[in-house]
Protein backbone atom coordinates (compact mmCIF):
# COMPACT_ATOMS: atom_id res chain seq x y z
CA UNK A 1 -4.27 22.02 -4.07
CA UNK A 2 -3.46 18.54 -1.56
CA UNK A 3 -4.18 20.99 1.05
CA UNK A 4 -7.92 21.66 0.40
CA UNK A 5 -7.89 17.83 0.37
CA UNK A 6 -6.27 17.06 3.67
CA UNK A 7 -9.36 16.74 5.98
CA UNK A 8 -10.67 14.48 3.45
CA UNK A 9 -7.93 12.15 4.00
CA UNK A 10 -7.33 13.17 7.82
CA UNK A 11 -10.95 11.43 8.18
CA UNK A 12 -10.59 8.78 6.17
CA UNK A 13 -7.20 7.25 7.84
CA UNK A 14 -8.84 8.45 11.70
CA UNK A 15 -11.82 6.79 10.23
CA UNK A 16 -9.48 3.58 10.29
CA UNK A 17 -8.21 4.11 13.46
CA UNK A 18 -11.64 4.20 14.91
CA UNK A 19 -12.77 0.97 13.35
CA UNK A 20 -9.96 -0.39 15.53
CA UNK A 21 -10.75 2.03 18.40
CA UNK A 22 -13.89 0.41 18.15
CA UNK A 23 -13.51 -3.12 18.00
CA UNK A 24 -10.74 -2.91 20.62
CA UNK A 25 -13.58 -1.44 23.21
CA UNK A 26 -11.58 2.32 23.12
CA UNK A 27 -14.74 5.04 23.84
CA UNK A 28 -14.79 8.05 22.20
CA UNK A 29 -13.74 9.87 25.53
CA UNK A 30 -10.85 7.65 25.65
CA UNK A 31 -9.88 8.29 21.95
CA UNK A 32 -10.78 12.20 22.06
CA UNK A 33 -8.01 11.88 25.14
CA UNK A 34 -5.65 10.34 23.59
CA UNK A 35 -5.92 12.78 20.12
CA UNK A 36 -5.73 15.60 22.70
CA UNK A 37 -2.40 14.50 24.07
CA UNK A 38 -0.85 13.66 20.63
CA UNK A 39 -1.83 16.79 19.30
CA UNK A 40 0.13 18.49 22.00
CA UNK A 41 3.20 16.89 22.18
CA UNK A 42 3.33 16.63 18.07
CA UNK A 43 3.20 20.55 18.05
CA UNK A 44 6.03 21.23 21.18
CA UNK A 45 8.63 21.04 18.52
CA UNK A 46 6.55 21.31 15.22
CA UNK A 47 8.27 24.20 13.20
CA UNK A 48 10.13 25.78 16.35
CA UNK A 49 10.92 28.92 16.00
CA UNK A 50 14.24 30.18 16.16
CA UNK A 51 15.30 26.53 17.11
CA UNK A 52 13.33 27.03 21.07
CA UNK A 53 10.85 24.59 22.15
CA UNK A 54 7.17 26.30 21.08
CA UNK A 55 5.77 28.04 23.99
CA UNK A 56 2.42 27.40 25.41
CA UNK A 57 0.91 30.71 23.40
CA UNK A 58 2.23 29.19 20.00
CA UNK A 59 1.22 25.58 20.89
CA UNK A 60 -3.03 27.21 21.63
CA UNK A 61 -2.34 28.95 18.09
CA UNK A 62 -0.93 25.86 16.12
CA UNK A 63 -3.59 23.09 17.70
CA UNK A 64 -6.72 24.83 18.80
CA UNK A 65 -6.41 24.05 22.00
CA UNK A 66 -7.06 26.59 25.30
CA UNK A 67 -4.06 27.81 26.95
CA UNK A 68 -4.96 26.86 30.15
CA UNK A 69 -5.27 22.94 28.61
CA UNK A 70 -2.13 23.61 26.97
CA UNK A 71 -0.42 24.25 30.72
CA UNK A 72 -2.19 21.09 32.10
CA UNK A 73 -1.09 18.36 29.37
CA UNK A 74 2.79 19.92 29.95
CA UNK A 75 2.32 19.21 33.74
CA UNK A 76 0.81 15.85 33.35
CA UNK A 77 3.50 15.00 30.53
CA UNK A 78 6.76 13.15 31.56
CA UNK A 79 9.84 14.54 29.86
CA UNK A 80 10.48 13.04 27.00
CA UNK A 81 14.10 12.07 25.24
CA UNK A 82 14.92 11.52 21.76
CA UNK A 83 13.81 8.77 20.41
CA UNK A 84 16.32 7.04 17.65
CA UNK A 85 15.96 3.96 15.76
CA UNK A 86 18.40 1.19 16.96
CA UNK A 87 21.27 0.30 15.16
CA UNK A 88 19.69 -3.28 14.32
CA UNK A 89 16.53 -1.79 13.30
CA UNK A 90 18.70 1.19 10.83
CA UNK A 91 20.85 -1.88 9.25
CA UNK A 92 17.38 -4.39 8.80
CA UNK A 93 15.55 -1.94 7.17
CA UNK A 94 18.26 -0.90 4.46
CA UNK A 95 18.78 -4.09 3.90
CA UNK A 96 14.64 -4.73 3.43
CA UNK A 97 14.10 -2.01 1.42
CA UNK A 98 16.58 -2.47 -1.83
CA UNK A 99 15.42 -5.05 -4.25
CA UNK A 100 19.38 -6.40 -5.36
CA UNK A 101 19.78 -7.69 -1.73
CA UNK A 102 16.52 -9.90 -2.05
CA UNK A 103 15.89 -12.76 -3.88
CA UNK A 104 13.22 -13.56 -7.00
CA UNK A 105 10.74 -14.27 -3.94
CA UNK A 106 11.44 -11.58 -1.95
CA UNK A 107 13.54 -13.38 0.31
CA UNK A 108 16.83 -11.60 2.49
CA UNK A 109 20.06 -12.85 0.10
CA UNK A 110 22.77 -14.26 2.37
CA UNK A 111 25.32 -10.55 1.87
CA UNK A 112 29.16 -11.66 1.02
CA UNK A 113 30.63 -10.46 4.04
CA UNK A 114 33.60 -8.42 3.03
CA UNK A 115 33.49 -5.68 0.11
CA UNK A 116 36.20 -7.16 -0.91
CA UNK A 117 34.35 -10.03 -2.15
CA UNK A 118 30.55 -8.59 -2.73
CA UNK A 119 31.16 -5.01 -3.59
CA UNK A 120 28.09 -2.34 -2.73
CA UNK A 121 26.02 -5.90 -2.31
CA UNK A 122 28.38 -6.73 0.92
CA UNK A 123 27.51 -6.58 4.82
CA UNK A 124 30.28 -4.12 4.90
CA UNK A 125 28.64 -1.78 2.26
CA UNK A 126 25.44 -2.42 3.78
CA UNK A 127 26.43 -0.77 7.25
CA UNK A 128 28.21 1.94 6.04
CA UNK A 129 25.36 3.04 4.18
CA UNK A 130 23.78 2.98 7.40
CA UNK A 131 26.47 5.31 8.84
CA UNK A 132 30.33 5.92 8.02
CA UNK A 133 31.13 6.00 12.02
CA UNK A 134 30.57 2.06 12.51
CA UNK A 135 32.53 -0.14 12.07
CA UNK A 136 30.95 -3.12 10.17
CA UNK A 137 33.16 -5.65 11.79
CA UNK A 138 31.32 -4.65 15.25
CA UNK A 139 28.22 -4.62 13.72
CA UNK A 140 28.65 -8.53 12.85
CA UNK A 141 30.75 -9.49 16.02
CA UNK A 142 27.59 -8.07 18.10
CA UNK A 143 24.98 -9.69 15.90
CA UNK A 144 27.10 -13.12 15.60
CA UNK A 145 27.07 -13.11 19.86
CA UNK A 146 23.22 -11.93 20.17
CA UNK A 147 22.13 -14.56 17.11
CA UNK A 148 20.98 -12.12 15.10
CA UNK A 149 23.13 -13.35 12.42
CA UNK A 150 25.82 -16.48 11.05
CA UNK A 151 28.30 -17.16 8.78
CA UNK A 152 27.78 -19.98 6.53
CA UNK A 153 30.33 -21.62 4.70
CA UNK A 154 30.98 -19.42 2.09
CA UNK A 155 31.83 -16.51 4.53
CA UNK A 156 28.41 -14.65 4.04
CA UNK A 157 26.15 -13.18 6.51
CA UNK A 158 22.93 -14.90 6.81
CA UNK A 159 19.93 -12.98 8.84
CA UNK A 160 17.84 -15.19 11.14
CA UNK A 161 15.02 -12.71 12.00
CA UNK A 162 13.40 -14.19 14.62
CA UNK A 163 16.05 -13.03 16.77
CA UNK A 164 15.39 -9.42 15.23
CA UNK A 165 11.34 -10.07 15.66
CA UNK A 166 11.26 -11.48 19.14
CA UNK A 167 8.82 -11.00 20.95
CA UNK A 168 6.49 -9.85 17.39
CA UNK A 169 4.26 -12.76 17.15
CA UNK A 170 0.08 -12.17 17.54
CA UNK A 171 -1.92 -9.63 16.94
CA UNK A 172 0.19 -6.93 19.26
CA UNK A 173 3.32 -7.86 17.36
CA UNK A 174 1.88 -7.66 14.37
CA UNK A 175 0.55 -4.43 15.41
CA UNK A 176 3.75 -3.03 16.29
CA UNK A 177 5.46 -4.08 13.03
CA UNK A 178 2.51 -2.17 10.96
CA UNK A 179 3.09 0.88 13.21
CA UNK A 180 6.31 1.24 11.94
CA UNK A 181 5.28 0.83 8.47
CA UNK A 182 2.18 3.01 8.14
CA UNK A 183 4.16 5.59 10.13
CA UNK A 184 7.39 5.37 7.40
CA UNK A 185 4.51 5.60 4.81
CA UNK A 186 2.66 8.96 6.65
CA UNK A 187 6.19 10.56 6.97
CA UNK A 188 7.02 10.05 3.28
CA UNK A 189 3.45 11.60 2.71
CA UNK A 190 4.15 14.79 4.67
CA UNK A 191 7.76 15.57 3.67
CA UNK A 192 7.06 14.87 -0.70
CA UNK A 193 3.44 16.80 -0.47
CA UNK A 194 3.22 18.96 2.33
CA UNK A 195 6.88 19.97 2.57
CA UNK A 196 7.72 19.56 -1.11
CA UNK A 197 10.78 17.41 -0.04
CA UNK A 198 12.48 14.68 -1.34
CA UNK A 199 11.44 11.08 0.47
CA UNK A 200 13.44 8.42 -1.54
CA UNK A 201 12.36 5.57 0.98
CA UNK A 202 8.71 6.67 0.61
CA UNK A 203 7.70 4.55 -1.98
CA UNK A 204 8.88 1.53 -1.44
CA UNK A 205 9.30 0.01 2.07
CA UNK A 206 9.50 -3.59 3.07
CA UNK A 207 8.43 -4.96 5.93
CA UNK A 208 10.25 -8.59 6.34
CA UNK A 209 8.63 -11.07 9.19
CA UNK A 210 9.91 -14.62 9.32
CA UNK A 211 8.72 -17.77 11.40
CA UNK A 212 5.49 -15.19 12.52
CA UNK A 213 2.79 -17.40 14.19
CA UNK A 214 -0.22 -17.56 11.12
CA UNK A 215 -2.68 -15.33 12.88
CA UNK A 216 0.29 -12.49 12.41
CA UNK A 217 1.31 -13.30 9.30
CA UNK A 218 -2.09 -13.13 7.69
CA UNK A 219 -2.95 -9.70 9.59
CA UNK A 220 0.39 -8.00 7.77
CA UNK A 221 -0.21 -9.47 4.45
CA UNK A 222 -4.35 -8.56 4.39
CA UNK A 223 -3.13 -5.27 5.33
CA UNK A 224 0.13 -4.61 3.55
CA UNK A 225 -0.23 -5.95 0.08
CA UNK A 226 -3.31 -5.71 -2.50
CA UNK A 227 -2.99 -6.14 -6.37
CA UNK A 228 -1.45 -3.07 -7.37
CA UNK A 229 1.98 -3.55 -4.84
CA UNK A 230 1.96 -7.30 -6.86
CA UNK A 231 1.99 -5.56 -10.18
CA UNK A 232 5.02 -2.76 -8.47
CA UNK A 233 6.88 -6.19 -7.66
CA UNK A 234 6.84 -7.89 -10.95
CA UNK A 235 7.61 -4.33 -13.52
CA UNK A 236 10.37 -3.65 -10.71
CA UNK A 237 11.91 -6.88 -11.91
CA UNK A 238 11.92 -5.80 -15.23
CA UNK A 239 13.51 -2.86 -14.69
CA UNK A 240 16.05 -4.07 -12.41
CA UNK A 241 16.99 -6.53 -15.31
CA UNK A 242 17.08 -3.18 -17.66
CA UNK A 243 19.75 -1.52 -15.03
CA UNK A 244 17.33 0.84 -14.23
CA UNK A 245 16.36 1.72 -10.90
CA UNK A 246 13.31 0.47 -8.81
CA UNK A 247 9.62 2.81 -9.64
CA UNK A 248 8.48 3.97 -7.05
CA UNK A 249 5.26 2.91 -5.79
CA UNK A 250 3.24 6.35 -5.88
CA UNK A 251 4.12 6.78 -9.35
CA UNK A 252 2.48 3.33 -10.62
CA UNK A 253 -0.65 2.96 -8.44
CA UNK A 254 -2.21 5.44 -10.04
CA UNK A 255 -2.05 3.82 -13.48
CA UNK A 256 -2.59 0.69 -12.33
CA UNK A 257 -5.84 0.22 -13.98
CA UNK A 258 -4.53 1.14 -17.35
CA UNK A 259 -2.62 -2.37 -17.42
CA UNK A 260 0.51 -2.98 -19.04
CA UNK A 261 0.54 0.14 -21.31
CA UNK A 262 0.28 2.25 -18.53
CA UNK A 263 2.75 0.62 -16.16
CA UNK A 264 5.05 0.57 -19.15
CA UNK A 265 4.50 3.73 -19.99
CA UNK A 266 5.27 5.18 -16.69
CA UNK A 267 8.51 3.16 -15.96
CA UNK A 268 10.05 3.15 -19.16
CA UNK A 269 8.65 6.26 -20.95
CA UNK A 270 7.38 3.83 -23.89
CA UNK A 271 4.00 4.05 -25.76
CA UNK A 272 2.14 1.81 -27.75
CA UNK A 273 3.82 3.21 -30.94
CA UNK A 274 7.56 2.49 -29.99
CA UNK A 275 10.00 -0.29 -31.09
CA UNK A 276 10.73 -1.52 -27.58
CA UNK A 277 7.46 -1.53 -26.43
CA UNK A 278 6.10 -4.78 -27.58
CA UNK A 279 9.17 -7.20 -25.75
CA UNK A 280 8.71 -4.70 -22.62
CA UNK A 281 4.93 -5.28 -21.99
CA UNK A 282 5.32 -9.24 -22.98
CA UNK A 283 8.18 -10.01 -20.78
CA UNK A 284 6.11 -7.71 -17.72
CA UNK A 285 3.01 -10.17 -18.55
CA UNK A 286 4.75 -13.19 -18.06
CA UNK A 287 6.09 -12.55 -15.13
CA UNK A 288 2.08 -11.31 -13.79
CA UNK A 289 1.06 -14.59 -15.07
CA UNK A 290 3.58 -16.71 -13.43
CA UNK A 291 2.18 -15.61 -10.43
CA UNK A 292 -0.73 -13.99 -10.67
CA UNK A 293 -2.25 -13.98 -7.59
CA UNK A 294 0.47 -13.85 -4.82
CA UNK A 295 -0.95 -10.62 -3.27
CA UNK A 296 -4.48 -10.49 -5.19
CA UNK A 297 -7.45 -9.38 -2.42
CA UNK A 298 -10.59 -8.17 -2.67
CA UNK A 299 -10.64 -4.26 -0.84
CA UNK A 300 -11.47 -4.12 3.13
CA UNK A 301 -14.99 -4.58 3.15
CA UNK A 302 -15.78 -5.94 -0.31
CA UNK A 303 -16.58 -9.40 1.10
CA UNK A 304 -18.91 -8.29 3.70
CA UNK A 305 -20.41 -6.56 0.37
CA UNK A 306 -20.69 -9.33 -1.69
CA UNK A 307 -22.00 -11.89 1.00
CA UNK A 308 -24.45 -9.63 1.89
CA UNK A 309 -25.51 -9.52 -1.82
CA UNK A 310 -25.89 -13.29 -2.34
CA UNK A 311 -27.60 -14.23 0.96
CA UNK A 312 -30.43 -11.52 -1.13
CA UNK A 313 -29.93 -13.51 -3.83
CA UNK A 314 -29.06 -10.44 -5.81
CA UNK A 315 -26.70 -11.33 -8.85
CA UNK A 316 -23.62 -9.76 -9.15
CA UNK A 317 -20.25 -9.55 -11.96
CA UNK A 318 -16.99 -8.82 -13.03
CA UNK A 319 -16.06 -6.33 -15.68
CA UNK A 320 -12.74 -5.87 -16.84
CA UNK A 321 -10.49 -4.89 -19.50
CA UNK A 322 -7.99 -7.68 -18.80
CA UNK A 323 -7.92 -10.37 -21.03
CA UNK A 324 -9.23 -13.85 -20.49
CA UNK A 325 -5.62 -15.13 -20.37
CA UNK A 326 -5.66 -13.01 -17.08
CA UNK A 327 -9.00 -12.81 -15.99
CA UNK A 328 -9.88 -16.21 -15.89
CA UNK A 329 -6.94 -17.60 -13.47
CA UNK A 330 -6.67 -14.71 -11.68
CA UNK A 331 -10.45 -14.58 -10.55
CA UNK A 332 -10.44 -18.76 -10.01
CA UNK A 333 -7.11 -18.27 -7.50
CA UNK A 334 -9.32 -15.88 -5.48
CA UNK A 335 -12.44 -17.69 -5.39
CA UNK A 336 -14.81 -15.80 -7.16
CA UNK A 337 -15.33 -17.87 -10.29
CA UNK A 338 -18.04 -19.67 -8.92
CA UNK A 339 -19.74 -17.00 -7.05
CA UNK A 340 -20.51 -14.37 -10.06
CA UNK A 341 -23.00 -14.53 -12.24
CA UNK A 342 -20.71 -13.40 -15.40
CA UNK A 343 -17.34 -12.55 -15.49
CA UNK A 344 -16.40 -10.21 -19.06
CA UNK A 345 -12.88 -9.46 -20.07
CA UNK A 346 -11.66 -7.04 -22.11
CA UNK A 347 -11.28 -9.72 -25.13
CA UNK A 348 -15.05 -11.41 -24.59
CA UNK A 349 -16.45 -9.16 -26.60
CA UNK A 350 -14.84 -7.06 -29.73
CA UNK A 351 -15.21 -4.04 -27.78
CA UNK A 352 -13.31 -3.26 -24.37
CA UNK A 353 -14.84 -0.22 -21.86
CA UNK A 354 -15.33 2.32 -22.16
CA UNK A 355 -17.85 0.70 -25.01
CA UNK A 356 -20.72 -0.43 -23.67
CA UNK A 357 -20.71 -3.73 -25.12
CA UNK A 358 -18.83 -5.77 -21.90
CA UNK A 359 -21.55 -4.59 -19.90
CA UNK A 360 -24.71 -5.45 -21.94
CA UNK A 361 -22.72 -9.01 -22.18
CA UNK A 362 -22.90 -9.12 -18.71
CA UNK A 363 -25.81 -7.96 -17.76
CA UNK A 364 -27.43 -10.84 -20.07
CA UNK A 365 -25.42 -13.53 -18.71
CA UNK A 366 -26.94 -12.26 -15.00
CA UNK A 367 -30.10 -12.33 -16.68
CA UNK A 368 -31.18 -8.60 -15.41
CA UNK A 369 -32.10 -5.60 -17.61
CA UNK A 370 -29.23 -2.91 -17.88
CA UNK A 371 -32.19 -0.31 -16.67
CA UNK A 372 -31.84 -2.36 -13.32
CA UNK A 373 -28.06 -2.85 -13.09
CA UNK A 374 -25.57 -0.98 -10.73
CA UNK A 375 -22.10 -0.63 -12.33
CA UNK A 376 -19.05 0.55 -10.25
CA UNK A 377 -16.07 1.39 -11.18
CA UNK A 378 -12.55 3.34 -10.55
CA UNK A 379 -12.02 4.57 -13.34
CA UNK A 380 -13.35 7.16 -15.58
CA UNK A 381 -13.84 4.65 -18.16
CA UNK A 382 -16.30 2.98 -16.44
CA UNK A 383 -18.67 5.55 -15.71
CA UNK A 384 -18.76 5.90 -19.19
CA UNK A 385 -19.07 2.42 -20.24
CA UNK A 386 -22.07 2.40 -17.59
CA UNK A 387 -24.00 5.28 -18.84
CA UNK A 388 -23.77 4.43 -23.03
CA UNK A 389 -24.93 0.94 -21.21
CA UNK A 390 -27.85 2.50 -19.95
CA UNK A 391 -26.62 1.50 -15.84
CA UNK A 392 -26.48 3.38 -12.98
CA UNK A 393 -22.98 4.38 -12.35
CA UNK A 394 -21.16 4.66 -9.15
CA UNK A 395 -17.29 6.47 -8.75
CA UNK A 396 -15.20 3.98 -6.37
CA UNK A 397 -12.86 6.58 -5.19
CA UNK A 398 -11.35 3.33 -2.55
CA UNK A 399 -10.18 2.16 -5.89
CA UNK A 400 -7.09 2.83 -8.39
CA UNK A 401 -8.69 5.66 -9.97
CA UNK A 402 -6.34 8.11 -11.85
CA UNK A 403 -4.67 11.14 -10.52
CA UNK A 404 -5.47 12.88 -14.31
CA UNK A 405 -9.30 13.89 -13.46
CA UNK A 406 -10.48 12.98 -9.40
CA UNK A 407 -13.49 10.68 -9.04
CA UNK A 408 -16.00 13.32 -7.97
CA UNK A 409 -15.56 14.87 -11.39
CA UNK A 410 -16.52 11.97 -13.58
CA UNK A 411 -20.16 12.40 -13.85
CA UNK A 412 -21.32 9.53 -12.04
CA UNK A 413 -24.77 8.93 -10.66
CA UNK A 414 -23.14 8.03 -6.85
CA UNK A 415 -19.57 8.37 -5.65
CA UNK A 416 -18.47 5.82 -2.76
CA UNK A 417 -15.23 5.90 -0.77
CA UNK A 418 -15.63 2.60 0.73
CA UNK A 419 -17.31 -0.76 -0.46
CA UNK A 420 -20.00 -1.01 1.80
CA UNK A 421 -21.64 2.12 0.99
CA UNK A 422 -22.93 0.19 -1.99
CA UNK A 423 -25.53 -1.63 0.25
CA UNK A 424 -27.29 1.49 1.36
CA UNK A 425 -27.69 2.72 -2.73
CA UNK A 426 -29.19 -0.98 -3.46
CA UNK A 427 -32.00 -0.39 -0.38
């Protein structure tokens, strides 16, 4: 069950937070304060019972904490109101977060203004979804006098979101942007698999940012977007185009390393072996190859990895079961080409993992013995690609890996849940 799994993952996103907690000079004592606090006004109206605030007794039961610290943080705590999301901020994120009101680049379409004229894709159908009490005419006179928004001269409403983002630029603002968007992300988490509950906007949230200074701009795209999210983007297209509606985001990453006929497979319900499946997976991989690196990065911490590796002078490659068409530009765009000592696809040899051939290919173009090599991977395939190689094998469990059979299970000689635990098994 997720439950016997949540203090795994409870240390692994506080584990995060402390790397920030850290590098922002927060101490321990201030961070254990801080956790004390949250924890007690989180459970003052966590599961109330028959709809009263919690009492002091029931808050000690739910946290842990000692009555008599209970008493003291509801002294020293200011009363708080409700906190709602601003009608700006309700309108800007339905309009973010559905694909037919952006562009092919992700861009905010200028929105007909009238339904009249741009049916459910209209301003006026965008703020009633919002809420059937406002009036979308207000909405637009308000935004129109605060600059939030124009008319151009076809009559359609055209955002200009540095109004929206004022004040959002450098490292706070970009902070305060990603706040909202990891906490959308944890909410989804606990109402679809602690509370078994639907959370349609859980899986696919935008966060839009224009005219950011570059510092902020580069701290929410390192942090928002990694390959998998690119892959999301470019299948959603094809669906969209198939009048189907967007995949959610949980439902792909996990498959992600199974490549097109896994994607396919879980947005269309196609395999191999059916009719439609051959025009599905080539129109999905020429869209990835038109541009096949917009939100490509290496994982937090892989770099430090790899530098580290080099400045030993310690060889290191690329195995994967993507094929050279893919490989090769993909790995150039993100500078790596040059760096490894062999880079195998899935067509370099006639075999693709989990044989062992890609490997033994690449260990001989590093020029090292597969006794002597280290292979990781994120999939179960790999671990067994590394052992018929004769390799040390290590589980990445940071990676894509599979919901069908967890990481730990896979037989691997190591299992890592972040890159730079690899340089402490090559000491």
């Amino acid at each position: 069950m997720l439950s016997t799994k949540v203090p795994l993952l409870l240390r692994s996103l506080i584990g995060r937070l402390v790397r920030i907690a850290i590098a922002s000079g927060v101490t321990y004592q201030t961070f254990d304060r801080l956790l004390r606090q949250t924890y007690f006004e989180v459970a003052q109206d966590f599961e109330p019972l028959r709809d009263k605030p919690n009492s002091d007794s029931r808050i000690s039961v739910l946290t842990g904490l000692p009555r008599r610290e209970v008493r003291a943080l509801r002294e020293a705590s200011p009363e708080r109101t409700p906190c709602t999301p601003s009608l700006e901020w309700q309108v800007l994120s339905a309009w973010t977060s559905r694909l037919d009101l952006l562009d092919a680049e992700g861009n905010l379409r200028p929105l007909p203004r009238t339904q009249r004229r741009g049916g459910e894709q209209s301003f006026d159908a965008l703020v009633a979804s919002v809420g059937s009490d406002v009036r979308a005419r207000t909405v637009l006179d308000e935004w129109l006098r605060k600059g939030y928004a124009r008319l151009d001269e076809e009559d359609r409403v055209v955002l200009t979101p540095r109004s929206l983002l004022r004040g959002t630029e450098s490292q706070e603002g970009a902070g305060r942007l990603l706040a909202h968007f990891t906490g959308d992300l944890l909410a989804g988490f606990e109402r679809l698999y602690l509370q078994d509950r639907a959370a349609p906007d859980f899986t696919f949230h935008v966060v839009y940012g224009h005219n950011l200074t570059e510092d902020s701009t580069l701290s929410l795209y390192r942090t928002a977007y990694d390959e998998s999210m690119h892959l999301l983007n470019r299948l959603n297209r094809l669906v969209v185009e198939h009048g189907m509606a967007p995949v959610a985001y949980d439902k792909l990453r996990p498959v992600a390393s199974h490549g097109a006929r896994g994607l396919i497979g879980a947005a269309f319900g196609k395999r191999p072996e059916d009719p439609e499946f051959p025009a599905l997976r080539d129109t999905f991989l020429n869209y990835y190859e038109a541009d096949i690196a917009v939100h490509t990065r290496l994982f937090e911490g892989m770099e430090g990895v790899l530098a580290k590796l080099e400045a030993s002078g310690v060889p290191w490659g690329i195995v994967t079961n993507k094929i050279a068409r893919f490989t090769v530009p993909l790995v150039e765009a993100i500078g790596l080409m040059p760096r490894a000592s062999a880079v195998v696809s899935g067509d370099t040899t006639p075999h693709a993992k989990p044989h062992p051939a890609p490997l033994l290919r690449a260990a001989e173009l590093s020029g090292v013995a597969p006794a002597r090599c280290l292979y990781v991977g994120d999939d179960l395939r790999d671990i067994q690609a590394g052992k018929a190689a004769g390799m040390a094998t290590v589980s990445a469990a940071y990676g894509y890996c599979g919901d069908a059979e967890p990481p730990d299970t896979w037989g691997a000689d190591y299992l890592i849940h972040h890159p730079a635990e690899l340089l402490a098994l090559l000491d």
